[in-house]
C-alpha atoms as a PDB file:
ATOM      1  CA  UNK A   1     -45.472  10.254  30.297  1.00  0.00           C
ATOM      2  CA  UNK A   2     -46.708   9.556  26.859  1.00  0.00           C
ATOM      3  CA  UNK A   3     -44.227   7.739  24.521  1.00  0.00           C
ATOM      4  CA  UNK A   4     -43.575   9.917  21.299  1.00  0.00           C
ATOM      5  CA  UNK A   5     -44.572   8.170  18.195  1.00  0.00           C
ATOM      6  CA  UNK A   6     -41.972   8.650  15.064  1.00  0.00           C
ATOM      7  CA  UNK A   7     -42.932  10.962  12.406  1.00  0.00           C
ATOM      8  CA  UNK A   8     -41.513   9.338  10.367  1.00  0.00           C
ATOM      9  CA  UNK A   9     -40.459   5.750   8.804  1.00  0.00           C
ATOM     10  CA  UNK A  10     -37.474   4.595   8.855  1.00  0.00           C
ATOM     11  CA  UNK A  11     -36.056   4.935   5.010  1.00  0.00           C
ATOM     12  CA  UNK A  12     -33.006   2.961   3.599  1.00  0.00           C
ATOM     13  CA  UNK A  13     -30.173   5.128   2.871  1.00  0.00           C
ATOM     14  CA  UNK A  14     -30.039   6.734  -0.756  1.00  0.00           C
ATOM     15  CA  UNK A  15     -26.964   6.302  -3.367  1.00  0.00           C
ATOM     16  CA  UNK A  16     -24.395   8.366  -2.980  1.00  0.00           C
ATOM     17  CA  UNK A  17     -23.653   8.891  -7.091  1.00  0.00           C
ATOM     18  CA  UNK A  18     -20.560  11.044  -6.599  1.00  0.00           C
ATOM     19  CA  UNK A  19     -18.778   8.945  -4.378  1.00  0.00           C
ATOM     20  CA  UNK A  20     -19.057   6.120  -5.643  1.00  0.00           C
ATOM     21  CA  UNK A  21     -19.379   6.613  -9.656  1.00  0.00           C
ATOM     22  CA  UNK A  22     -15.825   5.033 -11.903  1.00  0.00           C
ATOM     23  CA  UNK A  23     -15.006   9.235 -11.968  1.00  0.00           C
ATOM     24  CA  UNK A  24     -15.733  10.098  -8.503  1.00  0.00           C
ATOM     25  CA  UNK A  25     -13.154  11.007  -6.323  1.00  0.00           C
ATOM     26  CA  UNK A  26     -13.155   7.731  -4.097  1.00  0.00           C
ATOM     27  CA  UNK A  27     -12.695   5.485  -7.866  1.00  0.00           C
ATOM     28  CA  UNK A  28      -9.129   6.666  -7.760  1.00  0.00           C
ATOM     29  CA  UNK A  29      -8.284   5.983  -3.867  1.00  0.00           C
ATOM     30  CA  UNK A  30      -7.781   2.950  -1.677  1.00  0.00           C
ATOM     31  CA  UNK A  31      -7.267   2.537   2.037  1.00  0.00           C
ATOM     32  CA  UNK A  32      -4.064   1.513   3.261  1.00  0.00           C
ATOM     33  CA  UNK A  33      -3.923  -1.839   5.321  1.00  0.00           C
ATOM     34  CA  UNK A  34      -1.545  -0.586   7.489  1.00  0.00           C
ATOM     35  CA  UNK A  35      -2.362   2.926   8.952  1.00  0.00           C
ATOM     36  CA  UNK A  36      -5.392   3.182   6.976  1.00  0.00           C
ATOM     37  CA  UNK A  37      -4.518   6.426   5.455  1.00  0.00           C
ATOM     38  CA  UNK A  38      -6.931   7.254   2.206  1.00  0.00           C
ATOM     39  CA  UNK A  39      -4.289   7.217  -0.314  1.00  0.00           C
ATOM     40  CA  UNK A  40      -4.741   8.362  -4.087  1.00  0.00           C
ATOM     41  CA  UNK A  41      -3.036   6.097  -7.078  1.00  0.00           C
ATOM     42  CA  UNK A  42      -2.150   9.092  -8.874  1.00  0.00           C
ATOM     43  CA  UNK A  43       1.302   9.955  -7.179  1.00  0.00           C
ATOM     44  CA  UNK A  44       4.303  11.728  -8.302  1.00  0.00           C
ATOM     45  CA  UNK A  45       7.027   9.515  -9.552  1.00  0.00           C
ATOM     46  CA  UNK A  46       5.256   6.178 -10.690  1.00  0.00           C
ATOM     47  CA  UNK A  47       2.157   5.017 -12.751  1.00  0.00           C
ATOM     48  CA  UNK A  48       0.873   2.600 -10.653  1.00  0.00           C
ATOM     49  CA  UNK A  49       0.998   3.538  -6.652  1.00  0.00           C
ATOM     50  CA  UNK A  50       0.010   0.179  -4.941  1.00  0.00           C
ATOM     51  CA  UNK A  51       1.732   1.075  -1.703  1.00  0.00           C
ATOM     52  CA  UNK A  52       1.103   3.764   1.188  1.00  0.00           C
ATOM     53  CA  UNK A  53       2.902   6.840   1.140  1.00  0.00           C
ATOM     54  CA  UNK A  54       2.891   7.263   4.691  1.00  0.00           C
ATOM     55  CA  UNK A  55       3.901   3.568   5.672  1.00  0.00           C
ATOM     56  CA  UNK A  56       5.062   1.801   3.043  1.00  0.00           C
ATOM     57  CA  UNK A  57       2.357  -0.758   3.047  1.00  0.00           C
ATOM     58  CA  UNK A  58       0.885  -2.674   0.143  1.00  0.00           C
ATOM     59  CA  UNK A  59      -1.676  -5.236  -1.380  1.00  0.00           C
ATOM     60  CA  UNK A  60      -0.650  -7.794  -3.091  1.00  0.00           C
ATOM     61  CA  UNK A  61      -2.703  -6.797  -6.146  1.00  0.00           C
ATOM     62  CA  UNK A  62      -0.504  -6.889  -9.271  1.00  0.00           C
ATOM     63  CA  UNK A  63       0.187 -10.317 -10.886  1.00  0.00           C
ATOM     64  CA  UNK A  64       3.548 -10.079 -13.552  1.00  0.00           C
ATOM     65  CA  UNK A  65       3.155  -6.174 -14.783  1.00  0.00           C
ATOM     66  CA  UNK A  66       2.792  -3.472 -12.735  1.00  0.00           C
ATOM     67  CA  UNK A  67      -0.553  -1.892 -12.780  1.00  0.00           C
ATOM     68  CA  UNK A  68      -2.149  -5.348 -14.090  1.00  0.00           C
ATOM     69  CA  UNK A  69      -3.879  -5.879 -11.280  1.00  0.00           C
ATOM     70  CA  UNK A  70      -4.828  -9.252 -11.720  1.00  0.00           C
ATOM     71  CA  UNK A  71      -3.901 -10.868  -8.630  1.00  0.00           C
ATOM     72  CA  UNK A  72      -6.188 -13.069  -6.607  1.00  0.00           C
ATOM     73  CA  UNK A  73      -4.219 -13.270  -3.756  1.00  0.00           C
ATOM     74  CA  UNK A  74      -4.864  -9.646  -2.276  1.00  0.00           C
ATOM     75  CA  UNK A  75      -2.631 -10.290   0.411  1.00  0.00           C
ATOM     76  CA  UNK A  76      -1.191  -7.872   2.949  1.00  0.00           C
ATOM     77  CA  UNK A  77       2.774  -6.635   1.764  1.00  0.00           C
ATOM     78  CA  UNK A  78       5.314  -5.640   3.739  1.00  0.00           C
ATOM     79  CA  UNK A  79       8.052  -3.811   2.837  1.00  0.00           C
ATOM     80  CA  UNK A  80      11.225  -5.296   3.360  1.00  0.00           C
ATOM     81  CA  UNK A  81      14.179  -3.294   1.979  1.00  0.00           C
ATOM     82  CA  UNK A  82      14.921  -0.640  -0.593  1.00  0.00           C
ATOM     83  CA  UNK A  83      17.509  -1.209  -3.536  1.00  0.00           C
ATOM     84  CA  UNK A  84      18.794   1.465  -5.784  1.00  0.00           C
ATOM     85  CA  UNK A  85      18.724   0.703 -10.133  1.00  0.00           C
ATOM     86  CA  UNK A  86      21.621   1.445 -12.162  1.00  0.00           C
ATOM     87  CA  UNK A  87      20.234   4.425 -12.812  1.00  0.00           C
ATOM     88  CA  UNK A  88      19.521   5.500  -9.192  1.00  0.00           C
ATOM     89  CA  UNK A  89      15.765   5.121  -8.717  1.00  0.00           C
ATOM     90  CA  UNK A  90      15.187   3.505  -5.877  1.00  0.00           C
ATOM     91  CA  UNK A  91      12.686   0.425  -5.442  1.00  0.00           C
ATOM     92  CA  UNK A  92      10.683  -1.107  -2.590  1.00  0.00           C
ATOM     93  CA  UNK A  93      10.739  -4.873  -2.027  1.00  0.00           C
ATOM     94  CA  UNK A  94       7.518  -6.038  -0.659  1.00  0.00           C
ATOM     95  CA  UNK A  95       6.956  -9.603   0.582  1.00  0.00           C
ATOM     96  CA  UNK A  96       3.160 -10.556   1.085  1.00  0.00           C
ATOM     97  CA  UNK A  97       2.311 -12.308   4.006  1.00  0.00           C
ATOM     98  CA  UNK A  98      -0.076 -14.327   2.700  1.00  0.00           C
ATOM     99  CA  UNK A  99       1.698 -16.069  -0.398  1.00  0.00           C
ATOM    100  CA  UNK A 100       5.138 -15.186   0.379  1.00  0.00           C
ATOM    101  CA  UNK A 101       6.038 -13.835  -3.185  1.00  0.00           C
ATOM    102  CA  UNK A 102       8.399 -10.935  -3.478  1.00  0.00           C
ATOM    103  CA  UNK A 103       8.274  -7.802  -5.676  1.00  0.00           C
ATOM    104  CA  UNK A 104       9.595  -4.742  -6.034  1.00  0.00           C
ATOM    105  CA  UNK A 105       7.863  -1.139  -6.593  1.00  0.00           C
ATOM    106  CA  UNK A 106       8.995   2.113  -7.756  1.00  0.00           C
ATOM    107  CA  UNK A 107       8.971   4.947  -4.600  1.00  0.00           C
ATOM    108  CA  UNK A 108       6.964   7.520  -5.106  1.00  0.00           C
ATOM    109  CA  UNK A 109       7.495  11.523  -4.975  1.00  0.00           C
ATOM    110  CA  UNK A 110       5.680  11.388  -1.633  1.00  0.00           C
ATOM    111  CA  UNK A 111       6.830   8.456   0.363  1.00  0.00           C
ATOM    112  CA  UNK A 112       7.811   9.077   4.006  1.00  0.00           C
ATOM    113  CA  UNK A 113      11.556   9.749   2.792  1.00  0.00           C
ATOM    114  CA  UNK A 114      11.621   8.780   7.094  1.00  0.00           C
ATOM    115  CA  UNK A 115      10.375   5.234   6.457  1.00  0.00           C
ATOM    116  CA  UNK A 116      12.374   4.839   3.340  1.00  0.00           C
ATOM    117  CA  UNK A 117      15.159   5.704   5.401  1.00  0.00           C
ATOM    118  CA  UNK A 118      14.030   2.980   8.344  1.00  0.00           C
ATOM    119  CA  UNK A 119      14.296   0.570   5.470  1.00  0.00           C
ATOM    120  CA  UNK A 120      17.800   1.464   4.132  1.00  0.00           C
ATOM    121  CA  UNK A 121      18.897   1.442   7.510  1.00  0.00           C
ATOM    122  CA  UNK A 122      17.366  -1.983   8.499  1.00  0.00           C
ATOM    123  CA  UNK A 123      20.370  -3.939   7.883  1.00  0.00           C
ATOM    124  CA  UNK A 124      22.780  -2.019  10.132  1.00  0.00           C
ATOM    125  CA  UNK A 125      20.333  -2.363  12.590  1.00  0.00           C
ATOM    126  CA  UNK A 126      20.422  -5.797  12.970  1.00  0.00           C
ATOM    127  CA  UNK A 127      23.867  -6.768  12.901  1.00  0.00           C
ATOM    128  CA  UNK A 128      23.172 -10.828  13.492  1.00  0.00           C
ATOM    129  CA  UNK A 129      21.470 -10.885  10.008  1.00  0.00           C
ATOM    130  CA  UNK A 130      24.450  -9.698   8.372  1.00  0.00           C
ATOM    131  CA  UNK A 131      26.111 -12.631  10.200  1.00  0.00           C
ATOM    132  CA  UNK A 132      23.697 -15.155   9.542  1.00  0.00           C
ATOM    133  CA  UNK A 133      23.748 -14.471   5.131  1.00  0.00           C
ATOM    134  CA  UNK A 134      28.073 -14.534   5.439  1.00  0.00           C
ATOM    135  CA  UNK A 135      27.993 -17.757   6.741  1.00  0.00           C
ATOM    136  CA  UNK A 136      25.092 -19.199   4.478  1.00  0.00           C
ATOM    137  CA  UNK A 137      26.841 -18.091   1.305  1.00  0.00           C
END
């Protein structure tokens, strides 16, 4: 059987303008390192979304103001626990697993309030923790 010859060349692939572009709609998104959910920064709630809405994950990308982005570390975050303000907003602390600095983020409109929950919860959970910081103090 005669072997079919290719019409034609193989080309490179062409630039994709709209996705790509400072105004597309992929600009304003990032994956999440977690569950790698698509998210979009613009979230009800807070200015600067640097976390995942559906697992709470984050990059360490903000040096000493929020939205400065101007860390080089870029590690992975985790969040630890929540904590409630004075004025009852509550706030994610992350830890990132590559530098071990802490921080703290506003929760957005659209967090899993189920994974928010996990976190509140965390310390009843594990009863030997609560031991552990009594007797360290």
């Amino acid at each position: 059987m005669p072997r079919r010859t290719r019409r034609h060349e193989h080309r490179g692939q062409r630039r994709k303008d709209v996705l790509h572009e400072r105004d597309g709609h992929r600009a304003n998104d990032f994956r999440c390192v977690g569950c790698r959910l698509d998210v979009s920064v613009h979230a009800p709630g807070t200015a600067h979304r640097n976390h995942c809405p559906q697992c709470l994950a984050s990059l360490h990308v903000d040096r000493r103001l929020p939205g400065d982005r101007a860390s080089p570390c870029r590690g992975r975050m985790e969040a630890l626990a929540v904590f409630t303000r004075p004025d009852g907003e509550w706030m994610i602390v992350h830890q990132c697993l590559s530098c071990g600095e802490l921080s703290s983020n506003r929760i957005a409109g659209d967090d899993n309030a189920l994974a928010l929950m996990r976190l509140a919860l965390r310390p009843l959970q594990d009863t030997g923790r609560a031991s552990r910081t009594m007797i360290n103090l």
